[in-house]
C-alpha atoms as a PDB file:
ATOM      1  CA  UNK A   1     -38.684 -21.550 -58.899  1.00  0.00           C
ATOM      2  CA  UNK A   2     -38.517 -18.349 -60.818  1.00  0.00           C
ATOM      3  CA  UNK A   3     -34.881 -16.559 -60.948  1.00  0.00           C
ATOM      4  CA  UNK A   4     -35.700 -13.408 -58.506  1.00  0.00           C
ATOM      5  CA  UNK A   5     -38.144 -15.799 -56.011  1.00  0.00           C
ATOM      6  CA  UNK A   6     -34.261 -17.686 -55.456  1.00  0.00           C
ATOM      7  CA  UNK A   7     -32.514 -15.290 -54.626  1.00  0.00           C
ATOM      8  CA  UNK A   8     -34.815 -13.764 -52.382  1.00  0.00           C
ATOM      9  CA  UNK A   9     -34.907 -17.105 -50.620  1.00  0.00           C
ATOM     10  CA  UNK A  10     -31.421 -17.475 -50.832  1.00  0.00           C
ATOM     11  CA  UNK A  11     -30.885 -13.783 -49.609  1.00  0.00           C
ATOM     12  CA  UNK A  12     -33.179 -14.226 -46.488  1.00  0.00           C
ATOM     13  CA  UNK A  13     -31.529 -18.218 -45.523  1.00  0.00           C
ATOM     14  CA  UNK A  14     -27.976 -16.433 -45.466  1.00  0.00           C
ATOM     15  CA  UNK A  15     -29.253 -13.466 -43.345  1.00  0.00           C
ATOM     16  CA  UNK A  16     -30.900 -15.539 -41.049  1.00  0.00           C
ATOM     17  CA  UNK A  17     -28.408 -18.416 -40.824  1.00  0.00           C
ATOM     18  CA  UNK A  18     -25.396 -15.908 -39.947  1.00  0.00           C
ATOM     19  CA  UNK A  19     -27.857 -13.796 -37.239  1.00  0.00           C
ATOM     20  CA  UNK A  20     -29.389 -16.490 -35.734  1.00  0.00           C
ATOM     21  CA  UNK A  21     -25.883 -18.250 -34.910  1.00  0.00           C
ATOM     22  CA  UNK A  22     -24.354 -14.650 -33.816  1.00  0.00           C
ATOM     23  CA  UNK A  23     -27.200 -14.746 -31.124  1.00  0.00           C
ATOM     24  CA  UNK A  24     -26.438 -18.485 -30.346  1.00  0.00           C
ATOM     25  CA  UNK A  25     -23.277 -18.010 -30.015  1.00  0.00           C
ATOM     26  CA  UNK A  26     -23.001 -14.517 -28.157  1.00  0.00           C
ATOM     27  CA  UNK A  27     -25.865 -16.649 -25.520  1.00  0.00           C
ATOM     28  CA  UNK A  28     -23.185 -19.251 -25.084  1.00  0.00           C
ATOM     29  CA  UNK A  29     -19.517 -17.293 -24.848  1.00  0.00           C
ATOM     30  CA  UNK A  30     -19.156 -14.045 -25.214  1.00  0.00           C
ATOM     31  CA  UNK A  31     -15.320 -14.498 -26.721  1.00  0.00           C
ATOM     32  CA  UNK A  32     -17.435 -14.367 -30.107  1.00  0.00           C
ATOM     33  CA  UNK A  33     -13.624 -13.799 -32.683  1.00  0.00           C
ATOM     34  CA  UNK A  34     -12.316 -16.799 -29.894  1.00  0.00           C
ATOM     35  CA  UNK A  35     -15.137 -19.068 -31.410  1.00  0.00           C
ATOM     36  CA  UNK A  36     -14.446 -18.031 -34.933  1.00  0.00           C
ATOM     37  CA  UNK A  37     -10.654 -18.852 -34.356  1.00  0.00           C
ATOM     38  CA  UNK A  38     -10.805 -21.899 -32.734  1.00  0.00           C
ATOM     39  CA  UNK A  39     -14.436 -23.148 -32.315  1.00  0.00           C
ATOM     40  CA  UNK A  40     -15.068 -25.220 -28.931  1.00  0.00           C
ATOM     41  CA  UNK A  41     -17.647 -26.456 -26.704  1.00  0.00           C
ATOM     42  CA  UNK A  42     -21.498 -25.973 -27.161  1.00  0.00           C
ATOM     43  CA  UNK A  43     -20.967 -22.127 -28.967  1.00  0.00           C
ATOM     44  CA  UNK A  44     -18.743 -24.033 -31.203  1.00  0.00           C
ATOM     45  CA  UNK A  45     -20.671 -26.775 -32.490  1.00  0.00           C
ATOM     46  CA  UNK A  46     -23.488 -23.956 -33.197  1.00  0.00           C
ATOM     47  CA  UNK A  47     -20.688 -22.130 -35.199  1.00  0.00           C
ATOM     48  CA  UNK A  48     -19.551 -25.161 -37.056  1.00  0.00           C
ATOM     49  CA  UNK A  49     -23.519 -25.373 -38.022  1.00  0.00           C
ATOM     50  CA  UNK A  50     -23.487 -21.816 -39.281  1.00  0.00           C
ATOM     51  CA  UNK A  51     -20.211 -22.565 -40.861  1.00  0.00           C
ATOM     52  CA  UNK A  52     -21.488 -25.233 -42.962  1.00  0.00           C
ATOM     53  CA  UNK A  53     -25.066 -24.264 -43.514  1.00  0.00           C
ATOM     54  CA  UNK A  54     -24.890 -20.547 -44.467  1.00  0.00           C
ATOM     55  CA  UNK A  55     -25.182 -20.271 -48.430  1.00  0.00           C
ATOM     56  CA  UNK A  56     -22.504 -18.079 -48.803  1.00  0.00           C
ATOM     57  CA  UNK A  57     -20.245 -20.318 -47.310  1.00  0.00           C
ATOM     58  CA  UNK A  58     -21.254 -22.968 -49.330  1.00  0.00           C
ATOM     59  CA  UNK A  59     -21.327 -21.117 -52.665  1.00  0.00           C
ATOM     60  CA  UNK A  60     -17.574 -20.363 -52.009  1.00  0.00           C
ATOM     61  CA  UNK A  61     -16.296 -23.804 -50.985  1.00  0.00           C
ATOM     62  CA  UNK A  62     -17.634 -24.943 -53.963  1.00  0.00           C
ATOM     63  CA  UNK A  63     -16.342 -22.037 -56.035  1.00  0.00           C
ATOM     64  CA  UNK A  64     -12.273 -22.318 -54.947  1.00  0.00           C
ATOM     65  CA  UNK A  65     -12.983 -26.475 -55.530  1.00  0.00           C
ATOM     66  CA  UNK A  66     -13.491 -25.714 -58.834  1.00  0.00           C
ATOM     67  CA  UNK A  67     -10.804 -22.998 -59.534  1.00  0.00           C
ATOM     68  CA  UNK A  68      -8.539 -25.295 -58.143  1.00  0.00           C
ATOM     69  CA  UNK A  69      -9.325 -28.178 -61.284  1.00  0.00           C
ATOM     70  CA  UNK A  70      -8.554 -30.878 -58.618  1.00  0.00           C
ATOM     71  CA  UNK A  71      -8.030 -34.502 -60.732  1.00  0.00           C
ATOM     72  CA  UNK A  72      -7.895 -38.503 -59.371  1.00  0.00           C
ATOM     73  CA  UNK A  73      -4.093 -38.524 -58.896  1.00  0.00           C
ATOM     74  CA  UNK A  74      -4.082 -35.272 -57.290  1.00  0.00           C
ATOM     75  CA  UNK A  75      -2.832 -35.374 -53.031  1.00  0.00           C
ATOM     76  CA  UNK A  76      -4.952 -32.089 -51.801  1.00  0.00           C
ATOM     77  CA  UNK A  77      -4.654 -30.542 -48.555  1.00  0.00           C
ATOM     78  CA  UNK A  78      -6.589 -27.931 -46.520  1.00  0.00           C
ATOM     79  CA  UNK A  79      -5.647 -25.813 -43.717  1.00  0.00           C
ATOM     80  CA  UNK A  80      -8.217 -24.991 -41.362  1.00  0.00           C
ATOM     81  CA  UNK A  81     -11.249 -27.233 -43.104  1.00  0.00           C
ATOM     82  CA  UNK A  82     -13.410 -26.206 -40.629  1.00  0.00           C
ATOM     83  CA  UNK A  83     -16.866 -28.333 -40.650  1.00  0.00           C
ATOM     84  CA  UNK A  84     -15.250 -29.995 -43.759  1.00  0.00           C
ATOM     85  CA  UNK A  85     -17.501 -28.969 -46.664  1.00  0.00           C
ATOM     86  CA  UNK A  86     -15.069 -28.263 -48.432  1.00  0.00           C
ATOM     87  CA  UNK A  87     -13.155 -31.423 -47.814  1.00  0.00           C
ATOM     88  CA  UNK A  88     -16.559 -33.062 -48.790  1.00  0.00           C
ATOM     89  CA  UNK A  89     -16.713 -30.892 -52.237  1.00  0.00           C
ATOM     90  CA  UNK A  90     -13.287 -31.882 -53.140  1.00  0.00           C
ATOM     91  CA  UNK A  91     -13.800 -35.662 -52.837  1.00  0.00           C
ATOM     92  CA  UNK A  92     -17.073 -34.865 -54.753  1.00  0.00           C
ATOM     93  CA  UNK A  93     -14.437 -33.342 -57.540  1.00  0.00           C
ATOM     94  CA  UNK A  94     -12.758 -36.682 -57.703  1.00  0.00           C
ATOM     95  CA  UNK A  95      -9.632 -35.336 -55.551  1.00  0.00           C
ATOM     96  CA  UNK A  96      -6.976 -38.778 -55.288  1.00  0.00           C
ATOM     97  CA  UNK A  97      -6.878 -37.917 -51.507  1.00  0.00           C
ATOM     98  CA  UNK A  98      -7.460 -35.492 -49.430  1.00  0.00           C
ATOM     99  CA  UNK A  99      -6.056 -34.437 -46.206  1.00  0.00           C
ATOM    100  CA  UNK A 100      -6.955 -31.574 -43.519  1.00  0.00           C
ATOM    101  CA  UNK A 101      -6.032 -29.941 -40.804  1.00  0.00           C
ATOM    102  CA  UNK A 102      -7.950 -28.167 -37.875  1.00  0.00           C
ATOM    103  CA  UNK A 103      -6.596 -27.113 -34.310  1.00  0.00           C
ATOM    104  CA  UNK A 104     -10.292 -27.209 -33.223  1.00  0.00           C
ATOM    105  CA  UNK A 105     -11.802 -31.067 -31.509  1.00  0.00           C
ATOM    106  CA  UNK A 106     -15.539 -29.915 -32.253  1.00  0.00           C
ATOM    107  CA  UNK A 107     -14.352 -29.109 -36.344  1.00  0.00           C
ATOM    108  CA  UNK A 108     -12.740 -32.268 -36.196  1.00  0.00           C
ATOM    109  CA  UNK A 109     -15.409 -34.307 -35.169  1.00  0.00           C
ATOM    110  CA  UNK A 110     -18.045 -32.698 -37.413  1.00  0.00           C
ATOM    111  CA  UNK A 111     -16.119 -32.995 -40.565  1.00  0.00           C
ATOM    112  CA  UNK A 112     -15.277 -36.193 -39.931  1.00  0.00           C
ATOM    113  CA  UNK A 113     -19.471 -37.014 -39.721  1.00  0.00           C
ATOM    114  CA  UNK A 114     -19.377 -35.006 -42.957  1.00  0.00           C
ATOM    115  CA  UNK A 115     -16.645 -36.920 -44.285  1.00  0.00           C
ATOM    116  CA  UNK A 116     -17.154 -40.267 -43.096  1.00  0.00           C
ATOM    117  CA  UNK A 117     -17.959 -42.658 -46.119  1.00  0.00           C
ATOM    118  CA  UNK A 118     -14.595 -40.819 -47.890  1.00  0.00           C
ATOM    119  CA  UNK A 119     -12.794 -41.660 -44.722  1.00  0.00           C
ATOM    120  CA  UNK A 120     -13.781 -45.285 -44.601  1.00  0.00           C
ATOM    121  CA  UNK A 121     -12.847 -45.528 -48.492  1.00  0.00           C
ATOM    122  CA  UNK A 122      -9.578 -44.252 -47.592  1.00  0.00           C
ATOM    123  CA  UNK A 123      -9.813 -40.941 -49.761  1.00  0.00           C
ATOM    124  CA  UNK A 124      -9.927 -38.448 -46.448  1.00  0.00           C
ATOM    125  CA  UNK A 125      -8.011 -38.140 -43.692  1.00  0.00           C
ATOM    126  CA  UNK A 126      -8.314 -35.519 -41.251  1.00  0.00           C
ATOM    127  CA  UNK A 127      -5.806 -34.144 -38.803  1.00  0.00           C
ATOM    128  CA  UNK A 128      -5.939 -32.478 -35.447  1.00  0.00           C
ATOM    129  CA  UNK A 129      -3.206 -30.179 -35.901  1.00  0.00           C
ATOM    130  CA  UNK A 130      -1.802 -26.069 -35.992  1.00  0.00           C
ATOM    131  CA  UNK A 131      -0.595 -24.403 -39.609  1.00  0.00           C
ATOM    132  CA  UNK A 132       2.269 -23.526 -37.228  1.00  0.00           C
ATOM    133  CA  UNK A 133       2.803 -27.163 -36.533  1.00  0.00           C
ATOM    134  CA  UNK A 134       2.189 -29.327 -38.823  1.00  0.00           C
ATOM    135  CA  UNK A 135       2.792 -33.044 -39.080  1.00  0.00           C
ATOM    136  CA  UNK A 136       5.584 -35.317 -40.728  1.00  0.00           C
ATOM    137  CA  UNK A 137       3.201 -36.996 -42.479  1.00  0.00           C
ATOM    138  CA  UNK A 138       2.138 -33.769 -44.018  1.00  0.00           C
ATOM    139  CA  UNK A 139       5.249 -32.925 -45.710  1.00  0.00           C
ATOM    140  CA  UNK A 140       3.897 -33.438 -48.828  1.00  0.00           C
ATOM    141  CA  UNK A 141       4.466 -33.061 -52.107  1.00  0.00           C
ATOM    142  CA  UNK A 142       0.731 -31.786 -52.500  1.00  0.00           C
ATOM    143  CA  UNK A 143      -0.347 -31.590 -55.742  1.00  0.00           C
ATOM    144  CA  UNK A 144      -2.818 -28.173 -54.287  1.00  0.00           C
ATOM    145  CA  UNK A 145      -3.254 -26.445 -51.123  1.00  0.00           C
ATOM    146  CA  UNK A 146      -6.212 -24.379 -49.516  1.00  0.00           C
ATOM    147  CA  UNK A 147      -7.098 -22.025 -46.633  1.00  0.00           C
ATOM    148  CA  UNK A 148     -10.673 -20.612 -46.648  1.00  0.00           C
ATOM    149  CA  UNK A 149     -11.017 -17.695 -44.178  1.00  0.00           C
ATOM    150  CA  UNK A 150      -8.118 -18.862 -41.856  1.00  0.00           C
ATOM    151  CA  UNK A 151      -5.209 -16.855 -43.153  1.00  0.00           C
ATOM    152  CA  UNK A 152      -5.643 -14.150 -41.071  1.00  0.00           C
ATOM    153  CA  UNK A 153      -5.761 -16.346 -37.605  1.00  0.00           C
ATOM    154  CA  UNK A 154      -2.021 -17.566 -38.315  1.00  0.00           C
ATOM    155  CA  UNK A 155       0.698 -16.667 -37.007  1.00  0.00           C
ATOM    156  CA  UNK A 156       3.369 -15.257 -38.662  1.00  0.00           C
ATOM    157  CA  UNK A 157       1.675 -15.824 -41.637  1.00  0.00           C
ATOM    158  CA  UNK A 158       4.393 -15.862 -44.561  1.00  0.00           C
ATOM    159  CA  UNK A 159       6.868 -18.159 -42.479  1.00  0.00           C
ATOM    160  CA  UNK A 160       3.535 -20.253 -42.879  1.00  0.00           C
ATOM    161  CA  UNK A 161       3.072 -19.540 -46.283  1.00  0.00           C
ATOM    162  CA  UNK A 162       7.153 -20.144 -47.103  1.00  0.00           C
ATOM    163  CA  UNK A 163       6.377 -23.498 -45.611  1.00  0.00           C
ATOM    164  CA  UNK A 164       3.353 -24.753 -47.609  1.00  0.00           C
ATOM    165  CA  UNK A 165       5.125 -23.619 -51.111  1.00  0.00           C
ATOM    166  CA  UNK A 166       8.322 -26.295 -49.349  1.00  0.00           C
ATOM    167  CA  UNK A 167       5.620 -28.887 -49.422  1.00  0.00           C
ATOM    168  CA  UNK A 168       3.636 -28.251 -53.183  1.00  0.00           C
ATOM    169  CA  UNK A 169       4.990 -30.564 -55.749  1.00  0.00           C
ATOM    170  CA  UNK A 170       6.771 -28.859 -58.622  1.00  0.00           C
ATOM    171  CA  UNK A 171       3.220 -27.889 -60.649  1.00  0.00           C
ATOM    172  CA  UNK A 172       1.083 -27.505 -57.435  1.00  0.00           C
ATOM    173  CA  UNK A 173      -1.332 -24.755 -57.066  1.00  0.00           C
ATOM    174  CA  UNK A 174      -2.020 -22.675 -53.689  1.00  0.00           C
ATOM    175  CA  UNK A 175      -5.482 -21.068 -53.431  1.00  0.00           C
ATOM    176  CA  UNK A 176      -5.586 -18.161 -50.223  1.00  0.00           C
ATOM    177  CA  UNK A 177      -9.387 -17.503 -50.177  1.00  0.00           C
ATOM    178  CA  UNK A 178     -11.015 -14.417 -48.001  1.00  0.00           C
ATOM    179  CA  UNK A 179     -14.476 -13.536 -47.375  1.00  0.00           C
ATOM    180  CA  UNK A 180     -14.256 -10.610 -45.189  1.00  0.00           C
ATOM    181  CA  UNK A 181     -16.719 -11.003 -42.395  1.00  0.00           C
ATOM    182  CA  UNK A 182     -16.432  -7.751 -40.633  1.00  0.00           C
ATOM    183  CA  UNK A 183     -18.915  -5.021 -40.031  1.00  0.00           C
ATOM    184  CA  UNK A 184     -19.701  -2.901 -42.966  1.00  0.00           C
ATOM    185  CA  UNK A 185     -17.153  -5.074 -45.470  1.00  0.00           C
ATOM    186  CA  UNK A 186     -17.313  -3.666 -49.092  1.00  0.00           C
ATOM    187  CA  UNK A 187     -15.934  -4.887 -52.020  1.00  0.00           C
ATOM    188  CA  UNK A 188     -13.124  -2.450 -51.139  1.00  0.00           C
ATOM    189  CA  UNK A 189     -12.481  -4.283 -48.224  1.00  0.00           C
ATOM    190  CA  UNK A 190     -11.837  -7.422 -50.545  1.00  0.00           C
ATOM    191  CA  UNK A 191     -10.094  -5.676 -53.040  1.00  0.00           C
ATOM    192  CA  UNK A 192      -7.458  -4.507 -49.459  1.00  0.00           C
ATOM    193  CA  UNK A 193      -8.032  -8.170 -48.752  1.00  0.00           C
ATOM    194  CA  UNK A 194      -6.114  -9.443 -52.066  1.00  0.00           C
ATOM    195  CA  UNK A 195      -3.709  -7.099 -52.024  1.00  0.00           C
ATOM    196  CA  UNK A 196      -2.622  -7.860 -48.415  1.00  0.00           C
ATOM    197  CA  UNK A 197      -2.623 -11.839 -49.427  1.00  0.00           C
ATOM    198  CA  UNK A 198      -0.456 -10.723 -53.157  1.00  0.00           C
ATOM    199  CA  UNK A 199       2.222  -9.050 -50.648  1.00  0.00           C
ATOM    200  CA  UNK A 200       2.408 -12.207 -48.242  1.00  0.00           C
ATOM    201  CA  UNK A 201       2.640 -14.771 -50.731  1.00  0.00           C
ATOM    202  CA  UNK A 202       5.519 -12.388 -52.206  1.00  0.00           C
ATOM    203  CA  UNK A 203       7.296 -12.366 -49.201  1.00  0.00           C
ATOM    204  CA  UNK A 204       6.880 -16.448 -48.641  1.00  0.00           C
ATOM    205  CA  UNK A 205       9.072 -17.011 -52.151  1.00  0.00           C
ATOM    206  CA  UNK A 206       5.669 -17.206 -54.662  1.00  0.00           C
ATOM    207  CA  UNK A 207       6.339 -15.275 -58.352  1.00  0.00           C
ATOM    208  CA  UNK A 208       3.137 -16.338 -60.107  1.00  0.00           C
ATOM    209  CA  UNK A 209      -0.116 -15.777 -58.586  1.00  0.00           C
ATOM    210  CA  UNK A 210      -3.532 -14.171 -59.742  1.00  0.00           C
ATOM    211  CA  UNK A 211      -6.483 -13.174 -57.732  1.00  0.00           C
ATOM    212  CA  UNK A 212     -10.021 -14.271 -59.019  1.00  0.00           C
ATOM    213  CA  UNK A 213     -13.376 -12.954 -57.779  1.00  0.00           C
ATOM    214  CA  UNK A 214     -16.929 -14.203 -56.696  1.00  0.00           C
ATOM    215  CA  UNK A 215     -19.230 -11.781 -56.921  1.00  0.00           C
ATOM    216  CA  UNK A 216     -20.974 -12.695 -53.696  1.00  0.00           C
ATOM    217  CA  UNK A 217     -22.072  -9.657 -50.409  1.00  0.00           C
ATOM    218  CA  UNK A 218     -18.908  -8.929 -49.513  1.00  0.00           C
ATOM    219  CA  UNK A 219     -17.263  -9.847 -52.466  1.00  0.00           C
ATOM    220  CA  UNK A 220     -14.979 -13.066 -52.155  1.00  0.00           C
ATOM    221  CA  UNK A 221     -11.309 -13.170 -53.441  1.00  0.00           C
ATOM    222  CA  UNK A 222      -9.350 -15.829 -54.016  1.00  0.00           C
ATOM    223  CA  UNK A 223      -5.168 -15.712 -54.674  1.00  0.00           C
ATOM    224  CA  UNK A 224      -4.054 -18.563 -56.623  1.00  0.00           C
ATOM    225  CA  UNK A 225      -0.245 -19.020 -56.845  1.00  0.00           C
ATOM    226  CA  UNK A 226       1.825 -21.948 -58.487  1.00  0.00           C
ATOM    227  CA  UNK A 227       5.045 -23.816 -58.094  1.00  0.00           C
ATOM    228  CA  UNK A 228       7.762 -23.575 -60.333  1.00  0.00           C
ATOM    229  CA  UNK A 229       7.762 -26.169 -63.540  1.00  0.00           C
ATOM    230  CA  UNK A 230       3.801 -25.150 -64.543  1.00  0.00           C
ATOM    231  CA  UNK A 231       2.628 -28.242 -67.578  1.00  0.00           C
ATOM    232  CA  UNK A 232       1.065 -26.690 -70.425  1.00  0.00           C
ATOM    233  CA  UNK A 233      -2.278 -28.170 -69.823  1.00  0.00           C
ATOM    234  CA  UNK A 234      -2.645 -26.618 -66.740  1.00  0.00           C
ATOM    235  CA  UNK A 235      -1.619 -23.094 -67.957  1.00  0.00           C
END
């Protein structure tokens, strides 16, 4: 398929993906941000759909896998992993093990249906749980960390983000990704997006971070910071 006939295709499956489950989801509770927050009942499942089917969101799960240079004795962990595709691209990376966390039954159950031969092999394990609450048997060390598009839902967000860095091992590596979804974004709006995410992460304890970009409509950002103690080869 010729170049421009792609992303034409690609252009009109994201448009209609993202409208159509608006409408769906607007038909089935009106508490549309509510659904995006903490997805639940029948308008959830229909956002956990759109959530793993719109090419956007796909482009940049697999995009922040890749930044993140996951290898098979590495202990990853996500926060918020939504309908798990991301989960599902890091096991594809040859992750040692991942584990998630969602506060959300309906993202639960469909990543686990994503997830399920990597769960059976031992390599996933998925939590129902808060970023505000996490588990004992989350305490890590984690070799990496990731949030995609569920920063901004936590509360007090660098006692959160103090709390991860407690549980990355000594070389670990925290990616803080951000699509802005609002009306009219720009790529100023990711650019503000970054910035806001640099100033958090300095005020949870991180010194070394750096912000890369994919060039997707908005613009996606994502803040990578690093433990103390960095190995040369990952430098």
């Amino acid at each position: 398929m010729p170049r421009a006939v792609k992303r034409a295709v690609t252009a009109a499956v994201e448009y209609g993906v993202g409208r159509a489950g608006i409408v769906a989801v607007r038909a089935l509770d009106r508490d549309v941000i509510g659904q995006a927050h903490q997805p639940r009942g029948a308008a959830g499942r229909v956002n956990g759909w759109v959530f793993a089917h719109r090419p956007s969101n796909r482009q940049r799960n697999r995009w922040v896998v890749s930044l993140l240079d996951v290898r098979p004795d590495d202990k990853v962990l996500e926060i918020g992993f939504g309908p798990g595709v991301a989960v599902a691209e890091l096991a594809r990376a040859g992750a040692g093990h991942v584990y998630g966390i969602d506060h959300s039954d309906v993202m639960l159950r469909q990543a686990s249906r994503r997830n399920a031969a990597a769960i059976r092999a031992g390599r996933v394990s998925l939590i129902r749980a808060s970023v505000d609450r996490l588990p004992p048997a989350l305490d890590g060390p984690f070799d990496a960390i990731l949030a995609v598009n569920s920063l901004g839902f936590w509360p007090a967000p660098a006692e959160r983000l103090a709390e991860l860095r407690r549980r990355l091992a000594p070389a670990g590596r925290l990616a803080i990704v951000s699509q802005p979804r609002c009306h009219g974004a720009t790529a100023d709006t990711s650019r503000n997006a970054a910035r806001e995410i640099e100033d958090l992460l300095g005020s949870a304890g991180f010194t070394q971070m750096s912000t890369e970009t994919l060039p997707l409509s908005p613009p996606v950002i994502c803040v990578l910071a690093t433990g103390p103690g960095l190995p040369p080869d990952r430098r």
